[in-house]
C-alpha atoms as a PDB file:
ATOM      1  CA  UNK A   1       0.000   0.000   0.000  1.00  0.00           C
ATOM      2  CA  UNK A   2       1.380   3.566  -0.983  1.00  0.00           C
ATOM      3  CA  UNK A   3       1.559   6.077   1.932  1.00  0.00           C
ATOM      4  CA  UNK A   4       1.615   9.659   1.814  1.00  0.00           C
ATOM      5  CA  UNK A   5       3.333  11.577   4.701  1.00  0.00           C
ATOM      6  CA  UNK A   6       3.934  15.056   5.434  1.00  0.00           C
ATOM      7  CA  UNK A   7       5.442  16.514   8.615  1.00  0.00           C
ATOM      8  CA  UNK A   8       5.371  20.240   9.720  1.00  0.00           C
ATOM      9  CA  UNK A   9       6.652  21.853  12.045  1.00  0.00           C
ATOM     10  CA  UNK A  10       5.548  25.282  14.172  1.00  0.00           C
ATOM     11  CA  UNK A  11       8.459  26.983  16.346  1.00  0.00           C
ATOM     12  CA  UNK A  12       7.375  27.354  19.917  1.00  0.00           C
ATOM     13  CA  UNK A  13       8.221  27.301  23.386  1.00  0.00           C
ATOM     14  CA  UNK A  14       4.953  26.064  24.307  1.00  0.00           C
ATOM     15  CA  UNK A  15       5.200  22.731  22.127  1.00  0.00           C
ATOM     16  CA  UNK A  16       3.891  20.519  24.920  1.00  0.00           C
ATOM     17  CA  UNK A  17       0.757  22.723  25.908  1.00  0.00           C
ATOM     18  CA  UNK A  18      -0.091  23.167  22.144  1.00  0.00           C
ATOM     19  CA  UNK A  19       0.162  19.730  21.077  1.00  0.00           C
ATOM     20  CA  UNK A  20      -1.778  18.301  24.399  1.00  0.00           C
ATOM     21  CA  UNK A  21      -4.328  20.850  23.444  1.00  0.00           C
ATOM     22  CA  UNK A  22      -4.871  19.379  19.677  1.00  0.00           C
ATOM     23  CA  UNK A  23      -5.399  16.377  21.112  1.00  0.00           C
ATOM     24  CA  UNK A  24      -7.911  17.091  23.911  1.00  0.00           C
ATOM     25  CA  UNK A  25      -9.644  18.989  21.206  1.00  0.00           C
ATOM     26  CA  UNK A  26     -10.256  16.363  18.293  1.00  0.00           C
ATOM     27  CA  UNK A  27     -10.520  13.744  20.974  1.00  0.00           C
ATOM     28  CA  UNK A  28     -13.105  15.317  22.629  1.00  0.00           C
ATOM     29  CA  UNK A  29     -14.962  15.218  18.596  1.00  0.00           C
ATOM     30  CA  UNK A  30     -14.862  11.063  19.138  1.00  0.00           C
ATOM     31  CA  UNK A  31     -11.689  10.200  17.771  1.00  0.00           C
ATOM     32  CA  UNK A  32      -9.246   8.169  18.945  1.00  0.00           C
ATOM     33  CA  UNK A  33      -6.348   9.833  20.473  1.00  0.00           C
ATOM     34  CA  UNK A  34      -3.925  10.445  23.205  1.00  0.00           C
ATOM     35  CA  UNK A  35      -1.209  12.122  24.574  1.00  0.00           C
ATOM     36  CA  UNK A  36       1.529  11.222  27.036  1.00  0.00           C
ATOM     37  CA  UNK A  37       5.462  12.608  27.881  1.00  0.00           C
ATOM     38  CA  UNK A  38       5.736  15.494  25.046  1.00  0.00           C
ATOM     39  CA  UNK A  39       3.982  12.832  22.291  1.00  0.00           C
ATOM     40  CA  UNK A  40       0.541  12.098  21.115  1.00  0.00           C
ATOM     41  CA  UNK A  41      -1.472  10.866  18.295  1.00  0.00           C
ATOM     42  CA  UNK A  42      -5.060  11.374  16.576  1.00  0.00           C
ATOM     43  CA  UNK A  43      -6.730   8.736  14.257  1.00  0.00           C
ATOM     44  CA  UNK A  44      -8.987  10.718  11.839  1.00  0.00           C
ATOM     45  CA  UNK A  45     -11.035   8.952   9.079  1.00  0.00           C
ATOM     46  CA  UNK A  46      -8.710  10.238   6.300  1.00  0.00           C
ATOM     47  CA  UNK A  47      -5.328   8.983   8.181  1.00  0.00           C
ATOM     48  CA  UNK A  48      -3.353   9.283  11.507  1.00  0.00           C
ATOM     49  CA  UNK A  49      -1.859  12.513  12.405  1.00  0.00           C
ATOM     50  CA  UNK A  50       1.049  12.307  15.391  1.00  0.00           C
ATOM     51  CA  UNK A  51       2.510  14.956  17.726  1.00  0.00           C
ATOM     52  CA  UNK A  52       5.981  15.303  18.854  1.00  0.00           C
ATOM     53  CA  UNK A  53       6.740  18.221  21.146  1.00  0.00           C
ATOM     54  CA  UNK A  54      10.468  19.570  21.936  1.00  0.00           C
ATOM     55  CA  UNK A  55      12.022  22.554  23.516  1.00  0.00           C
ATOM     56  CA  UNK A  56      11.613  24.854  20.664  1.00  0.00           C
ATOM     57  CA  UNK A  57       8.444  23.436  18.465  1.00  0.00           C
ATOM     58  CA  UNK A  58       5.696  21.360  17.872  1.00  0.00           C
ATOM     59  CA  UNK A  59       6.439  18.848  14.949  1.00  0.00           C
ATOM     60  CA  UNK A  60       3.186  17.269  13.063  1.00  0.00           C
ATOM     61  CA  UNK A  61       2.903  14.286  11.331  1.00  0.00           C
ATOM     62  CA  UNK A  62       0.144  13.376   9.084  1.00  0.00           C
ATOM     63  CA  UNK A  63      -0.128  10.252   7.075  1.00  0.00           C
ATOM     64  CA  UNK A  64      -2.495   8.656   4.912  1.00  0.00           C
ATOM     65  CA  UNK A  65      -3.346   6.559   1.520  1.00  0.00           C
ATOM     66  CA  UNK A  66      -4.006   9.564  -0.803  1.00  0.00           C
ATOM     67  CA  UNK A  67      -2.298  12.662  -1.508  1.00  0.00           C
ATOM     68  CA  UNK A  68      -5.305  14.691  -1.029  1.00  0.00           C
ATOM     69  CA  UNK A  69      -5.990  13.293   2.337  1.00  0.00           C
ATOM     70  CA  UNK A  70      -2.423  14.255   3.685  1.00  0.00           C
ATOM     71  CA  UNK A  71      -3.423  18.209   2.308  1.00  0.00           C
ATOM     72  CA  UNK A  72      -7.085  17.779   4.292  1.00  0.00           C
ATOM     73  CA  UNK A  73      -5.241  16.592   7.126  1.00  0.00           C
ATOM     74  CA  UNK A  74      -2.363  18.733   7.001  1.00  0.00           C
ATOM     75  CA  UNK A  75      -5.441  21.664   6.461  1.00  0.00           C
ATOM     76  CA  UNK A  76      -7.332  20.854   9.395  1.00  0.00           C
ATOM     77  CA  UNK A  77      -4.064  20.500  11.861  1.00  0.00           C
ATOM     78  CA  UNK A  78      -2.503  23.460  11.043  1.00  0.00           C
ATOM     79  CA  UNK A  79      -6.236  25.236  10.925  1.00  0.00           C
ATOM     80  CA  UNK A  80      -6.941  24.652  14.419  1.00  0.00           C
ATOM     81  CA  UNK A  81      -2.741  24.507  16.081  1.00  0.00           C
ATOM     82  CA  UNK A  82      -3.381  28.288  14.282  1.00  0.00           C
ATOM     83  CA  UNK A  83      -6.391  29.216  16.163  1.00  0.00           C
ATOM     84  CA  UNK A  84      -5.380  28.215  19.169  1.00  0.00           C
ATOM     85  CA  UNK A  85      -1.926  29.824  18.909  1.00  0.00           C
ATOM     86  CA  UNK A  86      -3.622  33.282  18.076  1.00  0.00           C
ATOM     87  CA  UNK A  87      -1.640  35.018  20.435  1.00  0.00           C
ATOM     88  CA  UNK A  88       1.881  33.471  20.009  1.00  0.00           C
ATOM     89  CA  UNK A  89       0.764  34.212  16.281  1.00  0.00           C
ATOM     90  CA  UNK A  90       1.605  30.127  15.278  1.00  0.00           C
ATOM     91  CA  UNK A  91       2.969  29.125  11.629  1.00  0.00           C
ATOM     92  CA  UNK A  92       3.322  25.985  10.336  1.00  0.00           C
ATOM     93  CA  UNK A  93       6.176  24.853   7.914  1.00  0.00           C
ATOM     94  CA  UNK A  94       5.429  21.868   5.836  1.00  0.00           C
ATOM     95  CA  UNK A  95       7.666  19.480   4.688  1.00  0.00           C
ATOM     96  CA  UNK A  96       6.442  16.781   1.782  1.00  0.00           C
ATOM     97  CA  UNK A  97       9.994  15.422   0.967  1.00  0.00           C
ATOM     98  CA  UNK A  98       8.532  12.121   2.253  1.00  0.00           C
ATOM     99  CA  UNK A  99       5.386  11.816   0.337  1.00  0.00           C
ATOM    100  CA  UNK A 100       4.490   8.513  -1.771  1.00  0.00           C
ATOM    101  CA  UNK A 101       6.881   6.124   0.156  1.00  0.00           C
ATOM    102  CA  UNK A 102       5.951   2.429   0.147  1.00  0.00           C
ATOM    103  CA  UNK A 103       5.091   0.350   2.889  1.00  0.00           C
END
């Protein structure tokens, strides 16, 4: 089966609140998720996206079987990490380098 990745990444200080928060939020929408020691994951219908926080950002992960999936997943991540980064005024930097491997 083809798989389509894409990771991103959003420069904070705050990587661990923000990507607990993503989380809580989908989680709390009925999907299957968690989060535990600066990692997490969600399980949406299109794919899986996964959470990794560090000192200085939150890196995203999104992977699924279609290329426009990963860009409705990628969309609705970086949509909502956005929102609730108003005030630390958030980006997200996408990477697709990995996109198409197989598995």
């Amino acid at each position: 089966m083809t798989e389509f990745t894409s990771v991103g990444r959003s420069a904070t200080d705050r990587a661990s609140r923000y990507g607990s928060q993503l989380v809580k939020h989908f989680t709390h929408k009925d999907l299957e998720g968690s989060w535990e020691d600066g990692r997490g994951f969600v399980r949406f219908s299109l794919g899986l996206a996964e959470f990794t926080a560090s000192d200085d950002a939150l890196t995203m992960r999104v992977v699924s079987s279609s290329e426009e999936d990963v860009a409705r997943l990628r969309d609705v991540v970086e949509r909502h990490l956005v929102r609730f980064g108003v005030r630390d005024e958030l980006t997200v930097a996408w990477d697709t380098a990995g996109s198409g491997s197989e598995n």
